[in-house]
N, C-alpha and C. Protein backbone atom coordinates (compact mmCIF):
# COMPACT_ATOMS: atom_id res chain seq x y z
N UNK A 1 -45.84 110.08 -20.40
CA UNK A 1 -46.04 110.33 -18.99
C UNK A 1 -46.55 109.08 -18.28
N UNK A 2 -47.37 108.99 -19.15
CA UNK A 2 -47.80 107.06 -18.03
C UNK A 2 -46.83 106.21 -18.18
N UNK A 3 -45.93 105.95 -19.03
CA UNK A 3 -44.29 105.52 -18.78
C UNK A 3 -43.80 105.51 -17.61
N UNK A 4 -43.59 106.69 -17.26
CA UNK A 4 -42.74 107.41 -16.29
C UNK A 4 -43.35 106.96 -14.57
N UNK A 5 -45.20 106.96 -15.00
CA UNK A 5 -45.83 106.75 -13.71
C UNK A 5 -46.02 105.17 -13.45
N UNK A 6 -46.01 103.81 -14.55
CA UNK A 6 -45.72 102.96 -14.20
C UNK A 6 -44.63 102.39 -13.86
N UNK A 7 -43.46 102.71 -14.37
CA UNK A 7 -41.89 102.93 -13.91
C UNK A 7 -42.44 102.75 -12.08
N UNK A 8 -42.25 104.18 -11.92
CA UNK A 8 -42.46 104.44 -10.63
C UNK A 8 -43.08 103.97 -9.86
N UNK A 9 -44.40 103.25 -10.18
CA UNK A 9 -45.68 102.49 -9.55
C UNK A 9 -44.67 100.94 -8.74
N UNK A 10 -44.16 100.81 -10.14
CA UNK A 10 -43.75 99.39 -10.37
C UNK A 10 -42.57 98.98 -9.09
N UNK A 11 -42.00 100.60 -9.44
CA UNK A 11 -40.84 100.54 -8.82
C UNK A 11 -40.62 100.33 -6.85
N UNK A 12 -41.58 101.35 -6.69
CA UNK A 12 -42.42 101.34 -5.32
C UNK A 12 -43.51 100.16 -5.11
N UNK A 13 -43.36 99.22 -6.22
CA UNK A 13 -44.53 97.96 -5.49
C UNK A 13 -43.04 96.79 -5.35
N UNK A 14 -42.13 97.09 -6.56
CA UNK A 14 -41.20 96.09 -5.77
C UNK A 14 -40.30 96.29 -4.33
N UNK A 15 -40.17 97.59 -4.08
CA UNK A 15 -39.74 98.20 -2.74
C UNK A 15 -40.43 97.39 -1.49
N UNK A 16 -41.90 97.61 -1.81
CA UNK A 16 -42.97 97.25 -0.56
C UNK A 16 -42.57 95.91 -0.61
N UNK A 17 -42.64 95.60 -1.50
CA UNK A 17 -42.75 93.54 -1.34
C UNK A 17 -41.86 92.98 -0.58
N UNK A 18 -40.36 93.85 -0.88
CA UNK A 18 -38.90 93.62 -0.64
C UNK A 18 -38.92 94.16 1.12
N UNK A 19 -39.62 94.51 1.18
CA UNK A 19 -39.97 95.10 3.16
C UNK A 19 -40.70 94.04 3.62
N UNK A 20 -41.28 93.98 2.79
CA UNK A 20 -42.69 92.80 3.57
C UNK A 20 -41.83 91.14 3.74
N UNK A 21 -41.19 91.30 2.70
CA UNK A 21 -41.00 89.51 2.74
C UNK A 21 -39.11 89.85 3.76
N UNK A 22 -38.99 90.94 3.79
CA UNK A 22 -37.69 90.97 4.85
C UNK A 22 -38.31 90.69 6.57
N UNK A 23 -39.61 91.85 6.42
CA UNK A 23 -40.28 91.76 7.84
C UNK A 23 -40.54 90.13 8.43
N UNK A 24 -41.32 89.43 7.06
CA UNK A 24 -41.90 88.11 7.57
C UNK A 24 -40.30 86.95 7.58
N UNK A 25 -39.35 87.67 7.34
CA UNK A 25 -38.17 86.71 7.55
C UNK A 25 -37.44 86.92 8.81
N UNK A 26 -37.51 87.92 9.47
CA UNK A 26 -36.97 88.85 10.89
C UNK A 26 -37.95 88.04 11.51
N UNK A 27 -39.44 88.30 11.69
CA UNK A 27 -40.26 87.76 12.56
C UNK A 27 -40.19 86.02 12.67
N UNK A 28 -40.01 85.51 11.66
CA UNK A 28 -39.46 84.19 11.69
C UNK A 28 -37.75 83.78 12.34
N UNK A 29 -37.10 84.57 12.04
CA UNK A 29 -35.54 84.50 12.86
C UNK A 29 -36.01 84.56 14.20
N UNK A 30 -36.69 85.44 14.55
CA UNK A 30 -36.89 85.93 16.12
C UNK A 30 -38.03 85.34 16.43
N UNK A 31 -38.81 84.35 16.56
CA UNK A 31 -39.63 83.17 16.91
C UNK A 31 -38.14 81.85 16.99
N UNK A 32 -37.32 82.19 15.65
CA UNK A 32 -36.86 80.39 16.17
C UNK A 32 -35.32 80.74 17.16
N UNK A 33 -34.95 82.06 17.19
CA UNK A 33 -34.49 82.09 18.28
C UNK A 33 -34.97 82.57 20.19
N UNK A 34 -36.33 82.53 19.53
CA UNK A 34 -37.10 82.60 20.77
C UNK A 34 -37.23 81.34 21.47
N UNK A 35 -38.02 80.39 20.77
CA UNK A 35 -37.80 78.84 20.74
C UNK A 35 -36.27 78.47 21.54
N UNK A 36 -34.94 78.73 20.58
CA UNK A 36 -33.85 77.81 20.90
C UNK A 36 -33.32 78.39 22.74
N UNK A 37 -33.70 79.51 22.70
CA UNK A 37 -33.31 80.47 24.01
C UNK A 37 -33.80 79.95 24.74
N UNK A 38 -35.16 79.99 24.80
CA UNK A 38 -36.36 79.44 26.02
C UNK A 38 -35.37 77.62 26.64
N UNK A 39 -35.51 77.03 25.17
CA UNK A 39 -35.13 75.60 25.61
C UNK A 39 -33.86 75.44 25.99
N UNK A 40 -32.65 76.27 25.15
CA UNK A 40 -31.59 76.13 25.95
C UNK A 40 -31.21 76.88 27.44
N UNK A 41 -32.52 77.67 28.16
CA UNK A 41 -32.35 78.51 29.48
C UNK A 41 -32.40 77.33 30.66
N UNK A 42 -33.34 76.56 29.90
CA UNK A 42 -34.27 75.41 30.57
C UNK A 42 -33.11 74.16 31.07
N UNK A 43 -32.90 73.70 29.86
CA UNK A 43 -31.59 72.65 29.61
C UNK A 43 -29.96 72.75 30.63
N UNK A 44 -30.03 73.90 30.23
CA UNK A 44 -28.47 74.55 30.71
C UNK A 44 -28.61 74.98 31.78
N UNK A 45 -30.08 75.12 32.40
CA UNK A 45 -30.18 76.08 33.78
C UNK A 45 -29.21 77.14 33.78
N UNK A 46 -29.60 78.07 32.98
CA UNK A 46 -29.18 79.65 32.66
C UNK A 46 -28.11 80.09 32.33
N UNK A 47 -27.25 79.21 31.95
CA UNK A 47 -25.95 79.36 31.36
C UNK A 47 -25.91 78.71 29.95
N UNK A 48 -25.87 80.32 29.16
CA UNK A 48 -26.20 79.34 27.65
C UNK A 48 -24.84 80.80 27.30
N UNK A 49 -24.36 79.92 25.91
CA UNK A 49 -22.74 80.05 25.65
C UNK A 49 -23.57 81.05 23.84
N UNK A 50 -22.66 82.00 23.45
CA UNK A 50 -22.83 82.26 22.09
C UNK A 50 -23.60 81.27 21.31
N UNK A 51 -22.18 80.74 20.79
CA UNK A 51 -22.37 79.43 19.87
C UNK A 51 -22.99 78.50 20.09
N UNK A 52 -23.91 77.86 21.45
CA UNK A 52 -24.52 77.14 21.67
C UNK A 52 -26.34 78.13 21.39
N UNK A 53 -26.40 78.86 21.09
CA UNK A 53 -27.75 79.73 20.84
C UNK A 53 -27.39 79.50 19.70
N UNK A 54 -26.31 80.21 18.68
CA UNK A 54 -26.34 79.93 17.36
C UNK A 54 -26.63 78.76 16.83
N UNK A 55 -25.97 77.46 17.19
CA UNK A 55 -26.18 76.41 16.94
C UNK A 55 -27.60 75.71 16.81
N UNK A 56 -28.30 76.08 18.25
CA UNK A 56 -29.49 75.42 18.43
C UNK A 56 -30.29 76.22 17.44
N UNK A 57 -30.58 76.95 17.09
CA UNK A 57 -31.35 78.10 16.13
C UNK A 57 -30.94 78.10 14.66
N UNK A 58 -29.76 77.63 14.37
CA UNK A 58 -29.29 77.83 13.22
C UNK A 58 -29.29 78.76 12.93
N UNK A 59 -28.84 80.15 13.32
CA UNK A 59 -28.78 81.23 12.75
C UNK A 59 -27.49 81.63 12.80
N UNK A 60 -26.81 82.85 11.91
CA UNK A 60 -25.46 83.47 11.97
C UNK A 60 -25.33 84.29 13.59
N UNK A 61 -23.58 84.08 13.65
CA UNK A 61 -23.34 84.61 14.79
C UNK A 61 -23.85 85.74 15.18
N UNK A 62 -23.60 86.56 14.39
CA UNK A 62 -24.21 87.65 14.61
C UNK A 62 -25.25 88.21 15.02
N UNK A 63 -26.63 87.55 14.65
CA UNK A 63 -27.48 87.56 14.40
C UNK A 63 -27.91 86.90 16.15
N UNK A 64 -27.04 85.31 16.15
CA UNK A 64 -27.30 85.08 17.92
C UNK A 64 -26.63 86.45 19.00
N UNK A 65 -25.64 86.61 18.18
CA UNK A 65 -24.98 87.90 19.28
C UNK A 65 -26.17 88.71 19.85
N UNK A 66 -26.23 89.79 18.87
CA UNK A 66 -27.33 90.36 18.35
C UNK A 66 -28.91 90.00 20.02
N UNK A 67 -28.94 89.28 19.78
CA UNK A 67 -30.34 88.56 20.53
C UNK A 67 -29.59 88.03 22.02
N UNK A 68 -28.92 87.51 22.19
CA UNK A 68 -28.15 87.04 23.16
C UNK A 68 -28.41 88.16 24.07
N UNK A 69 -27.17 89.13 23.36
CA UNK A 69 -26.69 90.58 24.77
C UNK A 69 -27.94 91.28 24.60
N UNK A 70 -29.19 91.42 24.09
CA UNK A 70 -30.72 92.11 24.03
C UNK A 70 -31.70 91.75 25.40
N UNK A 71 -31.27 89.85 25.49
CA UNK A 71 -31.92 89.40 26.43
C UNK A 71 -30.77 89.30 27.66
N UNK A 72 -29.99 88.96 27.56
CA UNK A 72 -28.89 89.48 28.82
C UNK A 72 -29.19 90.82 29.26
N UNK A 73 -29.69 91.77 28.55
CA UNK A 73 -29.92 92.96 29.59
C UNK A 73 -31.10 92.83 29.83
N UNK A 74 -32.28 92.42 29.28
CA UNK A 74 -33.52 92.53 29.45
C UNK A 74 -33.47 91.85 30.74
N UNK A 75 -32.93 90.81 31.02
CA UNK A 75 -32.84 89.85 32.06
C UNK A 75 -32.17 90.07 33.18
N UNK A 76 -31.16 91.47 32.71
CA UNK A 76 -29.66 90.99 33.93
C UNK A 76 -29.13 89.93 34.37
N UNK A 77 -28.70 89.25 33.15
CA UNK A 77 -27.50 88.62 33.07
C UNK A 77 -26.12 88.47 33.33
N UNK A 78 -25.44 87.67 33.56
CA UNK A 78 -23.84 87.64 33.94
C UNK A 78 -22.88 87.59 33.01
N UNK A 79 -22.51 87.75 32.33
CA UNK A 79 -21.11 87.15 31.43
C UNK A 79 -19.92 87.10 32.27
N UNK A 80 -19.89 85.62 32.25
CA UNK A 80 -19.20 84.76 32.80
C UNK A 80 -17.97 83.68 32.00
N UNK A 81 -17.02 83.51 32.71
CA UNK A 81 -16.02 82.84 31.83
C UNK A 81 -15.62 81.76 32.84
N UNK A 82 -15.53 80.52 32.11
CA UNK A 82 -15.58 79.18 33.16
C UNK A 82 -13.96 78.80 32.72
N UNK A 83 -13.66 77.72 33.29
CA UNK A 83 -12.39 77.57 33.25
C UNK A 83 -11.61 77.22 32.08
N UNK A 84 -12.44 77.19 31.46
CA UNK A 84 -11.58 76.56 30.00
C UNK A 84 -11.38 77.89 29.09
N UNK A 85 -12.00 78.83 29.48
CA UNK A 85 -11.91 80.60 28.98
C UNK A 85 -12.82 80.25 27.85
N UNK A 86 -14.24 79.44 27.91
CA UNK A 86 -15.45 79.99 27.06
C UNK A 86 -16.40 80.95 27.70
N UNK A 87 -16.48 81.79 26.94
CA UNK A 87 -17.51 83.02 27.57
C UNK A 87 -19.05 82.42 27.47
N UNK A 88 -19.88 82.88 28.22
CA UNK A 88 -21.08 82.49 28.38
C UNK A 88 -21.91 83.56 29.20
N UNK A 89 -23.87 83.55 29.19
CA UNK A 89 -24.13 84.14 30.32
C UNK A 89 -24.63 83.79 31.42
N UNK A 90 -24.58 83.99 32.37
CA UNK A 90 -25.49 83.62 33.30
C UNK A 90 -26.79 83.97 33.55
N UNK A 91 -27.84 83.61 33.37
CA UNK A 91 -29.38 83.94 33.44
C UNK A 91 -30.62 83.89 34.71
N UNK A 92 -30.82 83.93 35.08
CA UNK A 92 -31.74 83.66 36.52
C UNK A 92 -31.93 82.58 36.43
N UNK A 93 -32.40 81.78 37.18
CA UNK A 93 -33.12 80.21 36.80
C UNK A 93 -34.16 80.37 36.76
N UNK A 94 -34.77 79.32 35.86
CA UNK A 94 -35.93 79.16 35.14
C UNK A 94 -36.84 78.20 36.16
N UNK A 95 -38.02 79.10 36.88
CA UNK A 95 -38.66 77.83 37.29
C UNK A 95 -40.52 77.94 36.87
N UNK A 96 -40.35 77.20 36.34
CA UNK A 96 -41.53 77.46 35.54
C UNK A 96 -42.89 76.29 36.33
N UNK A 97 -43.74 76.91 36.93
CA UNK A 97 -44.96 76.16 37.39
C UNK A 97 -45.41 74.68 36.53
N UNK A 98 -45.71 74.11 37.47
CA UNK A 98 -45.92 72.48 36.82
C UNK A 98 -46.64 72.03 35.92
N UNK A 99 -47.81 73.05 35.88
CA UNK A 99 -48.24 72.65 34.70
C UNK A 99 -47.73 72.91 33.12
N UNK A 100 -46.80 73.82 33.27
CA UNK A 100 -46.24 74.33 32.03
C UNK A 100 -44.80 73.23 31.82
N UNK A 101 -44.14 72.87 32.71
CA UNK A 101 -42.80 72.10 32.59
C UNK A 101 -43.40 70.72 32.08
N UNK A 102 -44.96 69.68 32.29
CA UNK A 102 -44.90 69.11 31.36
C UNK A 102 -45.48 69.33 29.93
N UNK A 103 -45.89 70.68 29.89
CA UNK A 103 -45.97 70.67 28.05
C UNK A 103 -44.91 70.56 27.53
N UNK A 104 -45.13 70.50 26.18
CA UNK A 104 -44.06 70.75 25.07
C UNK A 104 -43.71 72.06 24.98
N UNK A 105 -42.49 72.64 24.76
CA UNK A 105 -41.93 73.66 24.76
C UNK A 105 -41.76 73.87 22.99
């Protein structure tokens, strides 16, 4: 019987770990695409493209998709298509008070 209950112990402590170290890898994705968003809103003055979020972040498309159309609605955003037929969104402009535009971002 204590077989059976360290089995199980064991089994449910590798479960937890396997949550925990997924959680602290999500919360790290979503800080460095918090980061690449902020700077590319700034840069681009509110027209930031898929693949240009993926890129700056290094993360899978998906994953920028994912976060992209989350903050396009949070924001009310545009999706917009410029002449060369790349999709992109349009974002409010960013005007951020003076003391914050010369920190580091």
């Amino acid at each position: 019987m204590a077989i059976i209950e360290f089995v199980i112990l064991t089994g449910l402590g590798v479960v937890l770990g396997a949550l925990i170290v997924n959680m602290s890898n999500d919360r790290q994705q979503q800080r460095i695409l918090d980061d690449a968003f902020y700077r590319l809103l700034q840069i681009q003055n509110g027209k930031i493209s898929l693949i240009q979020l993926a890129a700056a972040a290094k993360v899978d498309a998906e994953a920028a998709q994912k976060y992209l159309e989350r903050q396009a609605q949070i924001f009310s955003a545009m999706l917009e298509i410029d002449e060369q037929g790349d999709t992109f969104y349009r974002f409010p402009k960013l005007s951020l008070p003076p003391s914050l535009e010369k920190s580091q971002w």
